[in-house]
Structure formats: C-alpha cells, structure tokens
C-alpha atoms as a PDB file:
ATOM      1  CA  UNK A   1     -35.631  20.900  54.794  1.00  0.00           C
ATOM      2  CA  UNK A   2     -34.105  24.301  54.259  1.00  0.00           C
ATOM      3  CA  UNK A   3     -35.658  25.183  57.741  1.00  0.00           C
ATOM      4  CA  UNK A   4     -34.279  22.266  59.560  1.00  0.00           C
ATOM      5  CA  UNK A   5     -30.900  22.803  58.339  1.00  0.00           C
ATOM      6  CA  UNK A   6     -31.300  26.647  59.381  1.00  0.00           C
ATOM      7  CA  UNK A   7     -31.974  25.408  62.216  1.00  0.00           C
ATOM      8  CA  UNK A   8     -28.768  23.197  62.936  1.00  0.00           C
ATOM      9  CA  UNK A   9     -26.717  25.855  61.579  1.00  0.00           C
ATOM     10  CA  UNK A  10     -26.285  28.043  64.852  1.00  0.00           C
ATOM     11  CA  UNK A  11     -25.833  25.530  67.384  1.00  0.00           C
ATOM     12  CA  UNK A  12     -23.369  23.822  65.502  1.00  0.00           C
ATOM     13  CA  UNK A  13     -21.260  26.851  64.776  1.00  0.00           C
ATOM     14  CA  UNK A  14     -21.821  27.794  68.575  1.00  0.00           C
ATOM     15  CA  UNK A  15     -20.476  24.545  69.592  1.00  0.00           C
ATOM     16  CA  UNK A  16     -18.032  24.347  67.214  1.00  0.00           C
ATOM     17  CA  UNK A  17     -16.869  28.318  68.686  1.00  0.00           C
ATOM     18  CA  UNK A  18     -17.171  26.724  72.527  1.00  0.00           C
ATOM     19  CA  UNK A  19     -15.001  23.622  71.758  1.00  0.00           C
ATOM     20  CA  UNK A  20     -12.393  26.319  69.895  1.00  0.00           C
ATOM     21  CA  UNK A  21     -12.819  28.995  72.661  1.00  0.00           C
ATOM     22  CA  UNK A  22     -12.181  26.283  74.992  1.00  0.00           C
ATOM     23  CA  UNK A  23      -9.019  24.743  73.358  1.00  0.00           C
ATOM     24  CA  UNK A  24      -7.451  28.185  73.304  1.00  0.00           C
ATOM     25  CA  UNK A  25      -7.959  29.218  76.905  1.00  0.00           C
ATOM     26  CA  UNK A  26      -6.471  25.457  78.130  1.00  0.00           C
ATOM     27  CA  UNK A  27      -3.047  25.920  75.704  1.00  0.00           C
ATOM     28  CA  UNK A  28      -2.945  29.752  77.438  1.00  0.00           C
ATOM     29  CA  UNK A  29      -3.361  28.283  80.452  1.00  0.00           C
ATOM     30  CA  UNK A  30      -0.061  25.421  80.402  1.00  0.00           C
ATOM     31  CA  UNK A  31       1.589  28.156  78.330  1.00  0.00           C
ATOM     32  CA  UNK A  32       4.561  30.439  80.806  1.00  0.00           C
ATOM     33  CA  UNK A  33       3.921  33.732  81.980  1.00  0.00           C
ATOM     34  CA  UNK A  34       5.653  36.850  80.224  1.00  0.00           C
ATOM     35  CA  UNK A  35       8.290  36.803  83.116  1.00  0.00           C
ATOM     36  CA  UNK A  36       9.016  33.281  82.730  1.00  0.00           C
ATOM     37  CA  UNK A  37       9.229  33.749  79.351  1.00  0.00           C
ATOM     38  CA  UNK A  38      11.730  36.573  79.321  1.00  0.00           C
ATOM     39  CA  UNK A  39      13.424  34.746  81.742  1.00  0.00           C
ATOM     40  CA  UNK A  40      14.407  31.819  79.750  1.00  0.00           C
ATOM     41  CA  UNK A  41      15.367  33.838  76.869  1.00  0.00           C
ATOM     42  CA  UNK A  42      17.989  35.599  79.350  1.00  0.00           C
ATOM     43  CA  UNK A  43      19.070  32.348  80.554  1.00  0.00           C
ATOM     44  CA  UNK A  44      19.611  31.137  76.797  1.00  0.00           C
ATOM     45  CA  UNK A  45      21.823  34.467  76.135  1.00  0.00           C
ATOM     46  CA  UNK A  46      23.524  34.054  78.899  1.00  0.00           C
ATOM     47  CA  UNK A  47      26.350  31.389  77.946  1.00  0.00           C
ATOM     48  CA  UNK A  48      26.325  32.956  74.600  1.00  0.00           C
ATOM     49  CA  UNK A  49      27.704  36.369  76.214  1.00  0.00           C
ATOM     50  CA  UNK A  50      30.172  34.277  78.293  1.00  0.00           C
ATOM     51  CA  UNK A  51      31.496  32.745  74.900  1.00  0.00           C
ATOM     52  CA  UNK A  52      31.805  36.328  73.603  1.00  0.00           C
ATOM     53  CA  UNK A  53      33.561  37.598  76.628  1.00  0.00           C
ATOM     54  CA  UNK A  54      36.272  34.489  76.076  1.00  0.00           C
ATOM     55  CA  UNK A  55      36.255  35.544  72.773  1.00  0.00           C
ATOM     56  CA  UNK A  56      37.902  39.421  73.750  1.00  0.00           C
ATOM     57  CA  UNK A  57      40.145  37.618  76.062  1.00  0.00           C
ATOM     58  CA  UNK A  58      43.705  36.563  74.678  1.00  0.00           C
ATOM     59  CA  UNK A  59      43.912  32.710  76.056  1.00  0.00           C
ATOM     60  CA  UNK A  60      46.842  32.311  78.364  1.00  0.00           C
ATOM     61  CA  UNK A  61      50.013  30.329  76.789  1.00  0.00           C
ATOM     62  CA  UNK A  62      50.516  28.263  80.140  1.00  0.00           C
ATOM     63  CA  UNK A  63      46.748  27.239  80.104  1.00  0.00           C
ATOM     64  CA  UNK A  64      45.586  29.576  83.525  1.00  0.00           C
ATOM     65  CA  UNK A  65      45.231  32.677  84.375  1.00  0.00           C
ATOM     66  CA  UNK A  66      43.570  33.542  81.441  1.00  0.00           C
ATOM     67  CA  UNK A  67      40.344  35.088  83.792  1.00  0.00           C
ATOM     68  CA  UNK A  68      43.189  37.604  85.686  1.00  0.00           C
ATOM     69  CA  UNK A  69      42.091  39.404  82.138  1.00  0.00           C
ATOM     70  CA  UNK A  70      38.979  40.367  83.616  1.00  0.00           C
ATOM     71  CA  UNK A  71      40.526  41.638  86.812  1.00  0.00           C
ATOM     72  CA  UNK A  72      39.856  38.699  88.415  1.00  0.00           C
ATOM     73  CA  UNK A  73      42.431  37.660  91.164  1.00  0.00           C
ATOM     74  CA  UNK A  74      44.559  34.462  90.842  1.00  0.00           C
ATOM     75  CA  UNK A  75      43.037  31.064  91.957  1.00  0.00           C
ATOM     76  CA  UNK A  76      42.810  31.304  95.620  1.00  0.00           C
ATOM     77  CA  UNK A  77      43.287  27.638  96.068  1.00  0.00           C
ATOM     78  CA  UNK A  78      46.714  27.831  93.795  1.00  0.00           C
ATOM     79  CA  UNK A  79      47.880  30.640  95.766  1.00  0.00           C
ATOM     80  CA  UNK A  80      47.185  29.025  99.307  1.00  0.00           C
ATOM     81  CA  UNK A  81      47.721  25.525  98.729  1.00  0.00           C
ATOM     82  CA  UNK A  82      49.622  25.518  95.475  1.00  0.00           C
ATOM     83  CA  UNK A  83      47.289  23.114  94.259  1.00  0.00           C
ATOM     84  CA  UNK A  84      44.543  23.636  91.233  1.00  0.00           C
ATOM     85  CA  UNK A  85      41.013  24.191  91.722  1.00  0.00           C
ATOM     86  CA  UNK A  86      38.556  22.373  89.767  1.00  0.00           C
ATOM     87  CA  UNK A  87      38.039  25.447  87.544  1.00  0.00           C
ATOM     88  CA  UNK A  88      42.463  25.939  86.815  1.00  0.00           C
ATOM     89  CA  UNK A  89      41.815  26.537  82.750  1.00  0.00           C
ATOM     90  CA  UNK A  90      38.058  27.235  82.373  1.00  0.00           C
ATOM     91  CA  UNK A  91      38.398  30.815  81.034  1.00  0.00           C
ATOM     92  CA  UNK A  92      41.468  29.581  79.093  1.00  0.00           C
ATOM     93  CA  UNK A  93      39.537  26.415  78.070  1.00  0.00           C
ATOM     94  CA  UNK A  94      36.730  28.644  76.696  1.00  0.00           C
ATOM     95  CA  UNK A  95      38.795  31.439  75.176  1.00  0.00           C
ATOM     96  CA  UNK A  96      40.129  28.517  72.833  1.00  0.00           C
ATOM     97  CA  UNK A  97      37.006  27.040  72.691  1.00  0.00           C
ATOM     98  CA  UNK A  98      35.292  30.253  71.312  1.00  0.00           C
ATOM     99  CA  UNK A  99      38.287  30.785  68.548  1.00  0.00           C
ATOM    100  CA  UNK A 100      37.591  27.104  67.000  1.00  0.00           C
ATOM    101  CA  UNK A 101      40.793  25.786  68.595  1.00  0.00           C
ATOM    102  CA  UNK A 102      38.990  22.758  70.535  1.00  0.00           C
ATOM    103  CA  UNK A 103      42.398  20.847  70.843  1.00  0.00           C
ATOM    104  CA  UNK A 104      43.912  23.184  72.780  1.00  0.00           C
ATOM    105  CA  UNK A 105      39.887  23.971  74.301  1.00  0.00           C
ATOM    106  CA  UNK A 106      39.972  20.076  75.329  1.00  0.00           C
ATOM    107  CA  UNK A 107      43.827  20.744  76.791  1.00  0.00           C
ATOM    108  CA  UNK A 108      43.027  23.692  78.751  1.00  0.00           C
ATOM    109  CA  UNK A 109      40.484  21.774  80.854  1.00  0.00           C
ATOM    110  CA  UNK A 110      38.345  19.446  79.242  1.00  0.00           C
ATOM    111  CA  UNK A 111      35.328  19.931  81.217  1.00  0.00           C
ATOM    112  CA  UNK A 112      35.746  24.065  80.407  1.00  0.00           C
ATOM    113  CA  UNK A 113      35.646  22.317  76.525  1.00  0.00           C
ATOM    114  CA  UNK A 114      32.508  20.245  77.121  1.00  0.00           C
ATOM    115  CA  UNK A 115      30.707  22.801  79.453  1.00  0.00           C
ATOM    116  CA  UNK A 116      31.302  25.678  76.187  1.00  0.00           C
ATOM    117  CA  UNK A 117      30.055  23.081  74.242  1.00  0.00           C
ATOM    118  CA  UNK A 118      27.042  22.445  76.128  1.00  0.00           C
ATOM    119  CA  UNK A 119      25.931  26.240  75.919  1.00  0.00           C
ATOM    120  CA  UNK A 120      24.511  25.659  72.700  1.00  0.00           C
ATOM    121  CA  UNK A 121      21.790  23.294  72.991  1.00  0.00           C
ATOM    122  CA  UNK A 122      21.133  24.753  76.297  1.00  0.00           C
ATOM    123  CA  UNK A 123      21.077  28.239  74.939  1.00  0.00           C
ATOM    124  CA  UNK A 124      18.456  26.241  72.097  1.00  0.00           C
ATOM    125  CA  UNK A 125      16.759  24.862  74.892  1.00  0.00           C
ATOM    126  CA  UNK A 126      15.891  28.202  76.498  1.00  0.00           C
ATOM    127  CA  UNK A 127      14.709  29.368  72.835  1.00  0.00           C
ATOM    128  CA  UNK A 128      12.547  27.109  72.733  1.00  0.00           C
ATOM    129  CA  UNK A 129      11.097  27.758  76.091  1.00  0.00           C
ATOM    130  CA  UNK A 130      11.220  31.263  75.285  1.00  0.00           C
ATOM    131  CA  UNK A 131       9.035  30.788  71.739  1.00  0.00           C
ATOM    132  CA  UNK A 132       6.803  28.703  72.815  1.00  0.00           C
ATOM    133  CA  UNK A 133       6.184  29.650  76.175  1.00  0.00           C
ATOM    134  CA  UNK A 134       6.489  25.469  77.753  1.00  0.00           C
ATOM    135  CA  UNK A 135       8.951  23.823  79.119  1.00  0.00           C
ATOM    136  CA  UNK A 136      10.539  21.256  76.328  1.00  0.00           C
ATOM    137  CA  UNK A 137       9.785  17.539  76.518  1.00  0.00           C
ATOM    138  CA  UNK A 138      10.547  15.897  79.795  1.00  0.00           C
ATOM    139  CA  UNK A 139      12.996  13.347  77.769  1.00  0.00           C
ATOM    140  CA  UNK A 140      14.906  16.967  76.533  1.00  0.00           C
ATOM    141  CA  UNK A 141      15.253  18.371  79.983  1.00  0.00           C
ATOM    142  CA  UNK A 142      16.669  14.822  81.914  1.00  0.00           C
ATOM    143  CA  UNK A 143      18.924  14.847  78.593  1.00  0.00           C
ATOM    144  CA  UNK A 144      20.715  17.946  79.270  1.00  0.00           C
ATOM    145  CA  UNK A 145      20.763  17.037  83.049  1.00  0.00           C
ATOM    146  CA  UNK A 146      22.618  14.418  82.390  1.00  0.00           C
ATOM    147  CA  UNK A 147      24.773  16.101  79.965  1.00  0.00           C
ATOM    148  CA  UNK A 148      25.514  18.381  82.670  1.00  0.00           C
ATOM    149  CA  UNK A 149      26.100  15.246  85.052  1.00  0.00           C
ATOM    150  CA  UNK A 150      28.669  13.906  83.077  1.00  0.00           C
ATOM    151  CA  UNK A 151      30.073  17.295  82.513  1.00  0.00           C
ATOM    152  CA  UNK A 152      30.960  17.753  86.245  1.00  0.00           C
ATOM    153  CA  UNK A 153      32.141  14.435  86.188  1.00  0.00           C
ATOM    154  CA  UNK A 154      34.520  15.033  83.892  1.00  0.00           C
ATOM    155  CA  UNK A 155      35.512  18.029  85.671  1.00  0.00           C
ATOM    156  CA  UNK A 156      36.515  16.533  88.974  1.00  0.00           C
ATOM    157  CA  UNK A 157      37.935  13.301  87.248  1.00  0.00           C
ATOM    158  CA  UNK A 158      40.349  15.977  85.347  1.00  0.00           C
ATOM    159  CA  UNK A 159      40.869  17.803  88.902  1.00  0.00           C
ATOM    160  CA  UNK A 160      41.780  14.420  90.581  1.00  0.00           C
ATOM    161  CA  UNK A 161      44.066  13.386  87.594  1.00  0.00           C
ATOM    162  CA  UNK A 162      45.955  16.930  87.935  1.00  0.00           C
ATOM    163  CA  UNK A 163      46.044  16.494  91.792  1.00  0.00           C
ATOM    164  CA  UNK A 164      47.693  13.350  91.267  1.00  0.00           C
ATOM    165  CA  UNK A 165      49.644  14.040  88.556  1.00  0.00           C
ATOM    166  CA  UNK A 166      51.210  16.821  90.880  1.00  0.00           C
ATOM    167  CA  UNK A 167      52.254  14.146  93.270  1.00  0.00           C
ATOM    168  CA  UNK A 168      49.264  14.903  95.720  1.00  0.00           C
ATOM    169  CA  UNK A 169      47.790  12.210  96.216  1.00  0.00           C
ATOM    170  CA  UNK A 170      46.421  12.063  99.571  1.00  0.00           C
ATOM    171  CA  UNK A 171      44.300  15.142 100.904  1.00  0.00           C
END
C-alpha cells in the first residue's frame, strides 16, 4: 500500500502544479499590460488635478471668467456673438465645486457641478483598472457612460435654457 500511494503522490502533485501553472498564465494573460496600466492610473489622476487647479483659482463673483485665471482668453463665442458657450461657468462651476459650495457649484453651471462630481467614481474606476490590471465589469463601464450621457445632456439643456433665457431663441 505504502508503494501504491508513493506512487500516486507525484503525478498528482504534477497535475495539481499544471492545473495551477495553467490558471496563472490565463489570469496574466486577460490581465493589462504595464502601459495600459500606468495609463489608467494617469487617467484616474487626471480630474483629481483639475479639481486641485479649481481649487487655487478664486471663483468669479458673476459666475464666468473664472478660467481667464489661468491665462486663458475670454469665451470666444461670448466675445463674437455675445452669446454663452456650452462651457460659460465650468471653471467657476468647479472652483465652487472643489471648496464644498455645491449650491453655488450647481448655479455656476450645473453640468460643470455634475461633471466635478463625476470625477470621483471615474477617478475610482481607473484605480481599479490600474490595481487590478482589467477593465471593471461591463455593467460599471455602460454605468458611467451613461452618467456621462446624461451629463452632456444636462449641459446643453442648461446652454439652451440660457440661450433662451437671453431672448435668443432662434439660431
């Protein structure tokens, strides 16, 4: 008996070391290369630099303009057609935004409110992705794409309201 079970011992433990081996080279093969990697943790600090930028900016008290900070011209579309752009308030939006004053965030523009607000899953997102080297679950990513949908949305609905709240109503 002690023979026979000598016996089994190797080729067990060898199969047991293929199926293992095995395992390991198919998660390092659906895992992200380095780059990819590195990437996404770039991509996750991204937004969070942004917010710290707003943060060293002093948020403008007529809600634009806030960006001419940065040495940033004025809003070409304000200065040629006297209308606002989509973006009128972003900076100004996230400069509140990044000081806990999500009021006057929201007032500012409220898509500039909801896109600084959207930074930090996506920045958690790209963590992830960074960590673990794989892309998070499919029902994560169409998530946050759809966060982002509504997002813009909300961005040209609040463009169109201005616009015709300005008395422009046909383009």
């Amino acid at each position: 008996m002690n023979t026979e079970l000598s016996n089994e011992l190797p080729a067990n433990t060898a199969n047991t070391v293929a199926v293992v081996a095995s395992e390991t080279a198919d998660r390092k093969s659906s895992q992200m290369p380095q780059f990819a990697r590195l990437t996404a943790l770039l991509l996750g600090l991204g937004p969070l630099v942004l917010l710290g930028v707003a943060l060293s900016l002093r948020p403008s008290e007529d809600g634009l303009g806030t960006h001419q900070q940065l040495g940033l011209p004025p809003c070409s579309m304000r200065v040629i057609f006297g209308i606002r752009c989509p973006a009128c308030g972003m900076t100004t939006s996230w400069s509140h935004f990044a000081r806990g004053q999500w009021l006057l965030s929201a007032n500012a523009n409220p898509g500039g409110f909801l896109l600084a607000a959207y930074c930090f899953p996506f920045a958690a997102c790209c963590f992830w992705t960074a960590s673990k080297g794989n892309l998070p679950p499919t029902r994560l990513q169409n998530t946050m794409i759809m966060l982002l949908l509504m997002i813009t949305i909300v961005s040209v609905a609040q463009w169109f309201w201005h616009l015709g709240r300005s008395g422009i109503a046909n383009f």
